[in-house]
Protein backbone atom coordinates (compact mmCIF):
# COMPACT_ATOMS: atom_id res chain seq x y z
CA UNK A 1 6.15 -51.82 18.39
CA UNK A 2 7.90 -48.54 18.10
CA UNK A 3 6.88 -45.58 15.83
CA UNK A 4 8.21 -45.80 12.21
CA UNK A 5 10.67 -43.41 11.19
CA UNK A 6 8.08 -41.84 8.94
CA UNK A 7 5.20 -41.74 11.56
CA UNK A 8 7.52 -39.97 13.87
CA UNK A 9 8.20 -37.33 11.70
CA UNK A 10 4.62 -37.16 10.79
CA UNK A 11 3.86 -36.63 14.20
CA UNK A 12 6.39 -34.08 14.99
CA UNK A 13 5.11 -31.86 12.07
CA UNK A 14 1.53 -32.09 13.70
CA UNK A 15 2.63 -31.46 16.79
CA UNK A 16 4.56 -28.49 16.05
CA UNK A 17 2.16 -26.02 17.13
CA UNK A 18 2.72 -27.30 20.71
CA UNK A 19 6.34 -26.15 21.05
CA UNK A 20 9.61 -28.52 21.95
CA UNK A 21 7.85 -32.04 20.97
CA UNK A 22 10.17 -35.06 21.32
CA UNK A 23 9.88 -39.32 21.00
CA UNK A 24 11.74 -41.74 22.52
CA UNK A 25 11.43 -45.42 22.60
CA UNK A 26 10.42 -46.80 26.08
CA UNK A 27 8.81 -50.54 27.05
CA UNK A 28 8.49 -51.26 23.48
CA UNK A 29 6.89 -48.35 22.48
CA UNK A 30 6.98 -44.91 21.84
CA UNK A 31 6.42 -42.31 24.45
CA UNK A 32 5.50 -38.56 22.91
CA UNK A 33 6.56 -35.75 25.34
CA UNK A 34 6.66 -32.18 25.45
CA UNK A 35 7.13 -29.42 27.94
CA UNK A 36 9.47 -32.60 29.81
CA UNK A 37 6.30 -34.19 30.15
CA UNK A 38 4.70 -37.00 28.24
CA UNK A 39 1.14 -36.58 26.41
CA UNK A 40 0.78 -39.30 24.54
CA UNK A 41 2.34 -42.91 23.25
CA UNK A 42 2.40 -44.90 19.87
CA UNK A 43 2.35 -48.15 19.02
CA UNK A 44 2.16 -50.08 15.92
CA UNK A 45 1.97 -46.30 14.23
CA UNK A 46 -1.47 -45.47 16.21
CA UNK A 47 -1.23 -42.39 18.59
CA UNK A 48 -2.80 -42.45 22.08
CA UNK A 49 -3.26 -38.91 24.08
CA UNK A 50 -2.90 -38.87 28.11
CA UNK A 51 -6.68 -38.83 29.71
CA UNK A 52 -7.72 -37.77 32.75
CA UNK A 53 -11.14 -36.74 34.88
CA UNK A 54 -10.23 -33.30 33.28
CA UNK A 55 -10.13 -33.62 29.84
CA UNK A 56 -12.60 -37.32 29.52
CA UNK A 57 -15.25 -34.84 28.01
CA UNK A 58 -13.11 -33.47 25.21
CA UNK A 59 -12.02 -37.13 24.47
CA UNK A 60 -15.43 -38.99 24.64
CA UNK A 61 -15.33 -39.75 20.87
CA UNK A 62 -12.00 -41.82 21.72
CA UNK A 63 -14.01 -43.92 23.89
CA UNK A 64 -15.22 -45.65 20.96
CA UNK A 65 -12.24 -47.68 21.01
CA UNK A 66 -9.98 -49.86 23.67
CA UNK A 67 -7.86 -47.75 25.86
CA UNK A 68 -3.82 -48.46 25.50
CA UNK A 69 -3.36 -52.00 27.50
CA UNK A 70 -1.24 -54.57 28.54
CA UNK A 71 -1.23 -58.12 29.98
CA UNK A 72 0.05 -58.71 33.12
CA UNK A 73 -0.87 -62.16 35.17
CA UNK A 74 -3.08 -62.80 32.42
CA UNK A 75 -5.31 -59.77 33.60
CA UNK A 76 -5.84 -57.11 31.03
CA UNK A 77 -4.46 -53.85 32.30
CA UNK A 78 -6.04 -50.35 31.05
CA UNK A 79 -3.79 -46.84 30.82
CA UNK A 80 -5.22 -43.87 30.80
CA UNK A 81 -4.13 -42.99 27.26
CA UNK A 82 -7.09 -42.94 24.81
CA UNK A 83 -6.56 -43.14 20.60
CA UNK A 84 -6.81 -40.42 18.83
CA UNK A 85 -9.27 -40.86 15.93
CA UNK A 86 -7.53 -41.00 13.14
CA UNK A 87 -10.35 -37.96 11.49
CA UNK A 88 -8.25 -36.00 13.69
CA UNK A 89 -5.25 -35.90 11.53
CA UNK A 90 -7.26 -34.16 8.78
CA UNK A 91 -8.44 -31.60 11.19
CA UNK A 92 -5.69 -30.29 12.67
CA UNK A 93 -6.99 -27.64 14.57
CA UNK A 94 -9.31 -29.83 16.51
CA UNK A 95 -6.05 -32.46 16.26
CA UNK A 96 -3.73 -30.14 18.12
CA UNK A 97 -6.50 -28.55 20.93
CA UNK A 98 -6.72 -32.61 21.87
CA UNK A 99 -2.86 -32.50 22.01
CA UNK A 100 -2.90 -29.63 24.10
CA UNK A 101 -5.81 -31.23 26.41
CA UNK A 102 -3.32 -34.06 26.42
CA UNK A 103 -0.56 -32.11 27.68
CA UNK A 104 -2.82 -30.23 30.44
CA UNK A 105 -3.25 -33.98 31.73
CA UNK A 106 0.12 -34.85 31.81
CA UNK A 107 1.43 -31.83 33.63
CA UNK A 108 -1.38 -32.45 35.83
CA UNK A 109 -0.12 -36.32 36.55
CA UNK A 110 3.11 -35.00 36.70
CA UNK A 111 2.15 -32.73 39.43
CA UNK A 112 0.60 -35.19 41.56
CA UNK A 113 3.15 -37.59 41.75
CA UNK A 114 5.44 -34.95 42.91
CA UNK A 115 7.98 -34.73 39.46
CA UNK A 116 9.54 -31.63 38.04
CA UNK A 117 8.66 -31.15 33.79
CA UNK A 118 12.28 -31.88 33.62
CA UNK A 119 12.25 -35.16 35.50
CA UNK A 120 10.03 -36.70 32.51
């Protein structure tokens, strides 16, 4: 399910310290990008941030829940986007330096599968 209206524009006013932060709907969902890149995803109004080797350690108390998944062949398929505990919102400095360790992970995805920031 995609983000409500109202969680969207929640989420843009967190995100705000990061710069040029936009949502679109994609597979059902909604991707969050910035910097042509995208850091996170939402569904059913719950916010997952990109994870990688790099930033695992800042994210660790994310772990306590299931990764972002989806069925396919009847095998349970895990992404590497982790959600954000939803403390986090009423901390928003510690909310927005996971955002930005978000964003360091997608630009570094982005960079290994060869894409330009622009090229989302």
């Amino acid at each position: 399910m995609v983000a409500s209206v109202t969680y969207a524009e929640f989420l843009r006013e967190q995100l705000a310290p990061l710069g040029g932060v936009t949502l679109r709907r994609m597979f059902g969902k909604t991707g969050v990008f910035c910097d042509g890149v995208m850091l996170g995803v939402v569904t059913e109004n719950t916010l997952y941030f990109r994870v990688d080797d790099d930033n695992r350690e800042t994210f660790r108390e994310a772990e306590a829940f299931p990764p972002l998944n989806y069925a396919k062949k009847g095998a349970i398929i895990d992404l590497s986007f982790w959600r954000v505990p939803e403390r986090l919102f009423d901390e928003p400095d510690e909310f927005i330096a996971w955002a930005r360790a978000a964003l360091a992970a997608a630009h570094r995805v982005a960079a290994k599968r060869g894409r330009s920031p622009q090229g989302g």
